[in-house]
Protein backbone atom coordinates (compact mmCIF):
# COMPACT_ATOMS: atom_id res chain seq x y z
CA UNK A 1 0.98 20.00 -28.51
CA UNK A 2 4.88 19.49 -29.66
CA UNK A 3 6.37 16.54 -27.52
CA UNK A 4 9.41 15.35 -27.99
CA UNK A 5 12.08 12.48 -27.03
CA UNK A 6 13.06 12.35 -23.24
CA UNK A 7 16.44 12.46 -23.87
CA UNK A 8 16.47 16.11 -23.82
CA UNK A 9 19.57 17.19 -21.75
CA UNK A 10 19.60 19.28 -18.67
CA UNK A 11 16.33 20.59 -19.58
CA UNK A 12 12.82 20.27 -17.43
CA UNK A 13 10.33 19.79 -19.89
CA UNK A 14 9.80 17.67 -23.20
CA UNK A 15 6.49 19.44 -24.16
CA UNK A 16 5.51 22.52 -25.18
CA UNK A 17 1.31 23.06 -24.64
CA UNK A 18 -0.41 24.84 -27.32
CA UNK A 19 -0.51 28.48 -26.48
CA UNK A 20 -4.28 29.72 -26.00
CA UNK A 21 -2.91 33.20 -26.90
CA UNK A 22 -1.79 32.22 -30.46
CA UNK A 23 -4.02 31.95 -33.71
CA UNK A 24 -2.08 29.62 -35.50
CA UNK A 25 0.23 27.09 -34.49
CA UNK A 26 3.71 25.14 -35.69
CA UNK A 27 3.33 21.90 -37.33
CA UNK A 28 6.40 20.32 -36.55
CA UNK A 29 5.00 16.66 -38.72
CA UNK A 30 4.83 18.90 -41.73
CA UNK A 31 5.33 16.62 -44.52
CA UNK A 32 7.48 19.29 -46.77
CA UNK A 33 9.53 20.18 -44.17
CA UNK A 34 9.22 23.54 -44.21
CA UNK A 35 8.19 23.87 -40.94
CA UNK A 36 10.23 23.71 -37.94
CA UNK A 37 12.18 20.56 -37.41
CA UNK A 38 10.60 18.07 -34.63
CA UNK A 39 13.27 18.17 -32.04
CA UNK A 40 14.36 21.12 -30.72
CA UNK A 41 17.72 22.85 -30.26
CA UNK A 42 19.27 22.48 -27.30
CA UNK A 43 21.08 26.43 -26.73
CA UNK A 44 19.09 28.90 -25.20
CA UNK A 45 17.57 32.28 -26.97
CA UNK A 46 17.53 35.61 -25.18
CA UNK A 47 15.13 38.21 -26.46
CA UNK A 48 16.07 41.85 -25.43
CA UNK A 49 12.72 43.94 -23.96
CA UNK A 50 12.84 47.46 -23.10
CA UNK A 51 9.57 47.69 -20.84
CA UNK A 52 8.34 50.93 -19.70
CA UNK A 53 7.42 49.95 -16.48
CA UNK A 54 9.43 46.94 -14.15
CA UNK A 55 8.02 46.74 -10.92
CA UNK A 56 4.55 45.42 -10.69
CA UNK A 57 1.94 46.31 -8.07
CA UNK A 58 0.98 42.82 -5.77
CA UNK A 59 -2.63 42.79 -5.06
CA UNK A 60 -2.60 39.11 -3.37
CA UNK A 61 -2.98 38.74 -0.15
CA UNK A 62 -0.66 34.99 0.01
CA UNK A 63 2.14 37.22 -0.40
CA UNK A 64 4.12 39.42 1.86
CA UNK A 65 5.52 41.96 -0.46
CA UNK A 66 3.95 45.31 -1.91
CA UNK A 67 5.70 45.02 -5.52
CA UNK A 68 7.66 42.55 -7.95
CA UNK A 69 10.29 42.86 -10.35
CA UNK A 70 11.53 40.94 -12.61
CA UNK A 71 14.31 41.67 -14.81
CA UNK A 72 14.08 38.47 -17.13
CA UNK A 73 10.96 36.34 -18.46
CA UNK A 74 11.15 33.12 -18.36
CA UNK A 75 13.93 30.74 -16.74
CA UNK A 76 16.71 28.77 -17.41
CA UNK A 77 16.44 26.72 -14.16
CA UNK A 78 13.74 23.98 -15.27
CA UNK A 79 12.13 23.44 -12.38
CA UNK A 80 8.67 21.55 -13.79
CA UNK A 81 6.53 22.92 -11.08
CA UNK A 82 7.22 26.65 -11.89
CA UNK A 83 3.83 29.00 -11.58
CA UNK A 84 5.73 31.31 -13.87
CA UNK A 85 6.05 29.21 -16.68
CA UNK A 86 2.02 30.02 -17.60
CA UNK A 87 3.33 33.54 -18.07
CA UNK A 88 5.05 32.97 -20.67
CA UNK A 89 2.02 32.46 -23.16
CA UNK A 90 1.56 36.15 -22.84
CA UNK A 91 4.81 36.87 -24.88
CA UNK A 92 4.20 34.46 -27.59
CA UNK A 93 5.61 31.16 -26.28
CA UNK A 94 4.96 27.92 -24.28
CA UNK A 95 4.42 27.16 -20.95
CA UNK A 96 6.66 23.87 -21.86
CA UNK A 97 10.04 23.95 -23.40
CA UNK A 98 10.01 27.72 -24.37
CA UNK A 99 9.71 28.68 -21.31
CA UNK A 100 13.19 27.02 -20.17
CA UNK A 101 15.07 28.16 -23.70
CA UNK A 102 13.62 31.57 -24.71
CA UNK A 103 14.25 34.02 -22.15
CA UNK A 104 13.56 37.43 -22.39
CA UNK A 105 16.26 39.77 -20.96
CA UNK A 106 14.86 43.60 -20.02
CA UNK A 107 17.54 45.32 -20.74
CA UNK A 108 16.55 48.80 -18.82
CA UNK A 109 15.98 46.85 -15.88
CA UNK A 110 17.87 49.00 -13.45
CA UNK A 111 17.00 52.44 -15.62
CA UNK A 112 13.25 51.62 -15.37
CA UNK A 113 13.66 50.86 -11.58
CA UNK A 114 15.33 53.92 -10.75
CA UNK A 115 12.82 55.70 -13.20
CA UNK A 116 9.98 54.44 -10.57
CA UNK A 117 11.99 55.84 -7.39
CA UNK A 118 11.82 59.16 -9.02
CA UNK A 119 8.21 59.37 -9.30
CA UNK A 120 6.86 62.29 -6.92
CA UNK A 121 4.15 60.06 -5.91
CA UNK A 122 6.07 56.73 -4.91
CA UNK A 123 6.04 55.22 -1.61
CA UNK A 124 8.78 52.94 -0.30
CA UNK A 125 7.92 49.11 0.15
CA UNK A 126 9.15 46.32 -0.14
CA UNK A 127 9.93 45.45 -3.63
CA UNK A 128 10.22 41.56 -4.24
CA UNK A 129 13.33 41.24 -6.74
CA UNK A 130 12.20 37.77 -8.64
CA UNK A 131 8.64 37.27 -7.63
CA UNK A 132 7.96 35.33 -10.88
CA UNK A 133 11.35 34.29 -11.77
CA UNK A 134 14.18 34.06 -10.48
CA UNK A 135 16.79 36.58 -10.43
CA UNK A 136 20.39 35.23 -10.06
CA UNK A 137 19.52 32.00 -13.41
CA UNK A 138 21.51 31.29 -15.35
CA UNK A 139 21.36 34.04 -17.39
CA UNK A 140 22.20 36.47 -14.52
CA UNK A 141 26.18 35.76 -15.26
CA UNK A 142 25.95 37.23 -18.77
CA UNK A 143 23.84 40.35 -18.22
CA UNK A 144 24.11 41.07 -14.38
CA UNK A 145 20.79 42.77 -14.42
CA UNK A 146 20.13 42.14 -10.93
CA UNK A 147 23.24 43.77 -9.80
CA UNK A 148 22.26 46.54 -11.57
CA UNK A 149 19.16 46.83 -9.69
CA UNK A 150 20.93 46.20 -6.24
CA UNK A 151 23.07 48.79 -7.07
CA UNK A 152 19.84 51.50 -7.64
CA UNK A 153 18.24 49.77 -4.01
CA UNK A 154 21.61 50.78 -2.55
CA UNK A 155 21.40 54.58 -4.17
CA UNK A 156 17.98 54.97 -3.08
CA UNK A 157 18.18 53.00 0.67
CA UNK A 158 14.85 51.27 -0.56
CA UNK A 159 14.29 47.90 0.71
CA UNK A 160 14.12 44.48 -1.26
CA UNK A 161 13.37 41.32 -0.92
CA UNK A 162 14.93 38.33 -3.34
CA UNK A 163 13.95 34.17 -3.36
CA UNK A 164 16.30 32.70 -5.49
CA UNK A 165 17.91 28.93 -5.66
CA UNK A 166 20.98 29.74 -6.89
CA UNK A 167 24.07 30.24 -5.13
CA UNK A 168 25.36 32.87 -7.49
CA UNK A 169 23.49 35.00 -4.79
CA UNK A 170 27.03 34.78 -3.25
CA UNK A 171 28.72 36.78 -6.10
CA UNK A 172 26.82 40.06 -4.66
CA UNK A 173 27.78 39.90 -0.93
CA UNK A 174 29.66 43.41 -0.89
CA UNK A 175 26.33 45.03 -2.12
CA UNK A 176 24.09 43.33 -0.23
CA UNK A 177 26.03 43.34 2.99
CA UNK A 178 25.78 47.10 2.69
CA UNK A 179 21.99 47.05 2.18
CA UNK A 180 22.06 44.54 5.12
CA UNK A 181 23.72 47.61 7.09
CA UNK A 182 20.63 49.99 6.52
CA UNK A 183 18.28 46.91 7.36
CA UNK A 184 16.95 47.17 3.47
CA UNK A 185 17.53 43.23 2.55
CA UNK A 186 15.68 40.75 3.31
CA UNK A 187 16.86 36.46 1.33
CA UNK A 188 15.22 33.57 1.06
CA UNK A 189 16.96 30.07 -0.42
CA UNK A 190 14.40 27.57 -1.67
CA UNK A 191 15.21 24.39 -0.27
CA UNK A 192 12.74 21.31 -2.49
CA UNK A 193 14.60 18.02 -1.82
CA UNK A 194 17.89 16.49 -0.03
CA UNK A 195 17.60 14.02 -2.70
CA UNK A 196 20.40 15.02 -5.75
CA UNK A 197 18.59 12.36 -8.07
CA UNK A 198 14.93 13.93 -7.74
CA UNK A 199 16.46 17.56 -7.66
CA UNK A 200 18.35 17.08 -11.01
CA UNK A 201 15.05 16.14 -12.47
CA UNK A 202 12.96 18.10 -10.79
CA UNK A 203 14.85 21.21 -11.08
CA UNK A 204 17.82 20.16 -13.53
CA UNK A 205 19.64 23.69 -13.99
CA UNK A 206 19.72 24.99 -10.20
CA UNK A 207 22.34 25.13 -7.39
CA UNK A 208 22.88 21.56 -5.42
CA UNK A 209 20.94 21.38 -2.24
CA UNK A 210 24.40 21.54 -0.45
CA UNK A 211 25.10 24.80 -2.15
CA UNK A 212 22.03 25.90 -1.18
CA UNK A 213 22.51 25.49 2.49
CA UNK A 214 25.70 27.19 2.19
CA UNK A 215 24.59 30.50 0.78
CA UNK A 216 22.32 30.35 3.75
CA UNK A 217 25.31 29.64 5.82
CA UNK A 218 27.59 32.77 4.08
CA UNK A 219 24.79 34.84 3.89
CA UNK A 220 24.28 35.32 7.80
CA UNK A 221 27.59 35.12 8.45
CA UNK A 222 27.92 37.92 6.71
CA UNK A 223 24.93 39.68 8.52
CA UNK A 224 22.52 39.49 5.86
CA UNK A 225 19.27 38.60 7.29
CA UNK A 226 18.51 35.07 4.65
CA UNK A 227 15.89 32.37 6.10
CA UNK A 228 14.52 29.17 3.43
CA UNK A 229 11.40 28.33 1.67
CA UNK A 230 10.57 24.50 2.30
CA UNK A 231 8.62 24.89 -1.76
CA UNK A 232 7.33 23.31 -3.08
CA UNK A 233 5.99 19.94 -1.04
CA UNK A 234 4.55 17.91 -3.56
CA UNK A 235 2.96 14.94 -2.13
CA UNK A 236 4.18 11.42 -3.17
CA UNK A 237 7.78 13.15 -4.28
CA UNK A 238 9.41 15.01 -1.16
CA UNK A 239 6.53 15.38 1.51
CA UNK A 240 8.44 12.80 4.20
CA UNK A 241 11.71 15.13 3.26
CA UNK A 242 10.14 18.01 5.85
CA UNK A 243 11.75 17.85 9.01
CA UNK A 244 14.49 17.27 7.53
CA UNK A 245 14.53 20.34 5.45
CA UNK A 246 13.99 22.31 7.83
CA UNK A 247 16.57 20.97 10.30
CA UNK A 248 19.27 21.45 7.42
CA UNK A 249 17.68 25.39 7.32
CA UNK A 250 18.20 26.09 10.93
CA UNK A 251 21.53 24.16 11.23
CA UNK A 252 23.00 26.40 7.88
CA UNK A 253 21.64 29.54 10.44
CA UNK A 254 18.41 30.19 8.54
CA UNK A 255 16.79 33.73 9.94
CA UNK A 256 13.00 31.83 9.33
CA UNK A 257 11.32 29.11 7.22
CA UNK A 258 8.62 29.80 5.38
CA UNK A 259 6.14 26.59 3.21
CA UNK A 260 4.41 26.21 0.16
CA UNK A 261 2.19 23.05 -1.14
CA UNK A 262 2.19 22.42 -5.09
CA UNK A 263 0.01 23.58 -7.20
CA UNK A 264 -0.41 23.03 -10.73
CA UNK A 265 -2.22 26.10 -12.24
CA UNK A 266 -2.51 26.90 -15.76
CA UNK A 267 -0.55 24.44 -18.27
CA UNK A 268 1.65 22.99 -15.31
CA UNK A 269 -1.39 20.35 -15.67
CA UNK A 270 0.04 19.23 -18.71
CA UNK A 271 3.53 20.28 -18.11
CA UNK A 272 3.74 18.20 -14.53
CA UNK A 273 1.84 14.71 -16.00
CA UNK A 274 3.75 14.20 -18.96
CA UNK A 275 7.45 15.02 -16.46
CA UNK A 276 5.82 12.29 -13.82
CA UNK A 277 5.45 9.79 -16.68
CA UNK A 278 8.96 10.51 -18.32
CA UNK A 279 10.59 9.97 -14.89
CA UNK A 280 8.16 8.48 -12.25
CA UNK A 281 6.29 6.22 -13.81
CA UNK A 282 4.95 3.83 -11.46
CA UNK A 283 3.96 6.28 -8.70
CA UNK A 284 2.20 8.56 -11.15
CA UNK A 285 -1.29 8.14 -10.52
CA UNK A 286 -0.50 7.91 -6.45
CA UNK A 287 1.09 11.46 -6.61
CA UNK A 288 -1.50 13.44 -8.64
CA UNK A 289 -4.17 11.72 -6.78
CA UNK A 290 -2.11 13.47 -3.70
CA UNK A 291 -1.95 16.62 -4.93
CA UNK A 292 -5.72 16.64 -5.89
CA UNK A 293 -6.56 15.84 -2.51
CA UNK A 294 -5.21 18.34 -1.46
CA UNK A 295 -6.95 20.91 -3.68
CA UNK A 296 -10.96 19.41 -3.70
CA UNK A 297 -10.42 16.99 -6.40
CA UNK A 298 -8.42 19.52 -8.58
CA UNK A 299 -4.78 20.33 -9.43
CA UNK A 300 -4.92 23.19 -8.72
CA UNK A 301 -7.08 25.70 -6.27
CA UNK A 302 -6.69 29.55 -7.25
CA UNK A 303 -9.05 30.91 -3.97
CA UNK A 304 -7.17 33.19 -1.99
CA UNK A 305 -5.84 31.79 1.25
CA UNK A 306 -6.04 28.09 0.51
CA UNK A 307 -4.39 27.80 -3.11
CA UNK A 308 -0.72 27.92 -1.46
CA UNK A 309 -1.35 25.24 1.86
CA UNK A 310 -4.21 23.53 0.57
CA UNK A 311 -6.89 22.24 2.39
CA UNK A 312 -8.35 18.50 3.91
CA UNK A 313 -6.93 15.80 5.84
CA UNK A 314 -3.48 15.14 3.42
CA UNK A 315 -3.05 18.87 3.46
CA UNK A 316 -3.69 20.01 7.21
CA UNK A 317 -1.54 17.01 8.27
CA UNK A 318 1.28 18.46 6.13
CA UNK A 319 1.01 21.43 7.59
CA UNK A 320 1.30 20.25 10.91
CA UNK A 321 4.15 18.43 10.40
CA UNK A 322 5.83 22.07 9.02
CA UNK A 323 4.67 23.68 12.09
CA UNK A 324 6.00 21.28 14.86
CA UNK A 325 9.69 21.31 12.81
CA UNK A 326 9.40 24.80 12.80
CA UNK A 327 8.82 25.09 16.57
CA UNK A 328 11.71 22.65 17.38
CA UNK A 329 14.11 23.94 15.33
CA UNK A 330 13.68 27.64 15.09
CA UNK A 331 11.83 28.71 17.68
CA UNK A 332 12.91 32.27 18.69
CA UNK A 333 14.38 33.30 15.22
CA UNK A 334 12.70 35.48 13.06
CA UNK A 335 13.53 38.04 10.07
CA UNK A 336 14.53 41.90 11.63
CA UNK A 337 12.46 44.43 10.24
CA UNK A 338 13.05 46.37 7.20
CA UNK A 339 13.45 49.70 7.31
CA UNK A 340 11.24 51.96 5.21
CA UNK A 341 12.49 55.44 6.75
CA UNK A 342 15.76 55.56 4.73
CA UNK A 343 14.54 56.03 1.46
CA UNK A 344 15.70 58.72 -0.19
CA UNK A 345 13.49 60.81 -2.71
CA UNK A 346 15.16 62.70 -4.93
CA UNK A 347 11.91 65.33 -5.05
CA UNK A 348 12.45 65.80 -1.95
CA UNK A 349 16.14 66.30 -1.24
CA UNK A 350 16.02 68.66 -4.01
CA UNK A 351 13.91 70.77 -2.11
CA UNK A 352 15.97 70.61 0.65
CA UNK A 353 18.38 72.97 -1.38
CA UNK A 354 16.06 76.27 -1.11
């Protein structure tokens, strides 16, 4: 495992866990120096990808979407908690560092996408536009891939869904406010912490939490249907911050509120320790002990239908405590359907001709 100094700027990690996918590994001790150098550059690297396929078939049942896409691989934003980053071993890299500084940019994003719409055989629904990572980082203002794809959604009047925490959402309000018109958009802001100090290390390249709130805010004005996702609660960190996240949500004109409990799958093990020891110290032991109660002794539980709330006293109680904010807050709001009728198949229409 490389580790290095935690005076790493702006970035999540200071680790990067050996990669179970690779043979051999960097020494970065080597006494001849002809290995890498111990501490790491700072800039990011894009890697350009041309993948034949882009949206992904979901097969779990925790999440309310029929396909992902996801025109970059790994993410600028940090955040330490990120499920994604143990995807990243599959192209090579870490879990740990890499994952923040390498991205992978699919260039044919939009191509692929429209590639799939034309497929005799495809069937409109609803395609979630980031479900691994997100789609408006950092990188997002160089290559505008996901406007691109917003702009073949539009074409085709097929509906998508996007979770982002980045307020460069914003910079696409006269496409999405027309997909908004055909009832084909559905947004969700993640909302983690009111506190700036704990967000800048928890998540040190994302939108404020104030920024946050007022995409929300824009958003609906604007008609586009955009609710939040209180995730991730990580006991011992921002657990008490509930209520209050959710208050902010409705108040900003949030459509719904969805919840998620931590869990550390994969690497994040590693990953999440060695962050709570750079930064929080002396509650440590107090908030893995949390999260493992919260998971039968583990870190992380992968069983469908508990792995995302939990389960046992800590995590039924924070639960409840999501539930009644919910109710007192935002009862009688909810998301309006999408609508799956407008698609347009080009197959189809050409037929229409004869």
């Amino acid at each position: 495992m490389e580790k290095y100094p935690a005076t790493r700027v702006k970035r999540g990690v200071r680790i990067n866990p050996a990669n179970k996918f690779n043979k051999t590994q960097r020494d970065t001790e080597a006494e001849d120096g002809l290995d890498e150098a111990a501490e790491p550059k700072e800039e990011t690297q894009f890697f350009r990808e041309k993948p034949k396929e882009i949206v992904n078939e979901v097969t779990s049942p925790d999440l309310p979407m029929a396909y992902s896409l996801n025109p970059y691989q790994g993410c600028e934003h940090g955040c330490v908690y990120c499920y994604a980053r143990n995807t990243h071993t599959f192209w090579g890299f870490s879990a740990g560092m890499d994952f923040e500084q390498k991205i992978i940019v699919k260039d044919n994003a939009a191509a692929a996408l429209e590639a799939t719409f034309r497929k005799r055989n495809w069937k409109p629904g609803t395609v979630m536009l980031a479900g691994n990572t997100d789609c408006y980082q950092p990188a997002e203002r160089k290559f505008q891939l996901t406007r691109q794809c917003l702009e073949v959604f539009l074409k085709y009047r097929h509906p998508v869904g996007i979770v982002t925490k980045n307020s460069l959402v914003l910079r696409d309000l006269d496409l999405l406010s027309e997909l908004a018109s055909h009832n084909l958009v559905h947004i969700h802001l993640s909302l983690t912490t009111r506190d700036e100090s704990l967000r800048r290390n928890l998540e040190p390249r994302t939108t404020t939490y104030e920024k946050r709130l007022d995409a929300i805010r824009q958003l609906n004005e604007a008609n586009i249907p955009t609710g939040a996702l209180i995730a991730p609660i990580i006991p011992g960190l921002n657990h008490h911050e509930i209520p209050g996240l959710v208050e902010d949500a409705a108040q900003a004109g949030a459509c719904s509120v969805g919840y998620g409990l931590v869990r550390l799958n994969g690497d994040l093990g590693e990953i999440f320790e060695d962050w709570l020891q750079t930064h929080y110290p002396h509650r440590a032991s107090r908030v893995i002990n949390m999260i493992k109660e919260c998971h039968g002794g583990r870190l992380n539980d992968s069983r469908f239908g508990t792995r995302m709330r939990g389960e046992g006293v800590l995590a039924e109680s924070l639960s409840q405590v999501f539930k009644l904010a919910k109710r007192r807050y935002l009862t009688g709001r909810s998301m309006p359907p999408l609508n799956f009728d407008a698609f347009i198949h080009t197959n189809k229409g050409q037929m229409c001709l004869f």
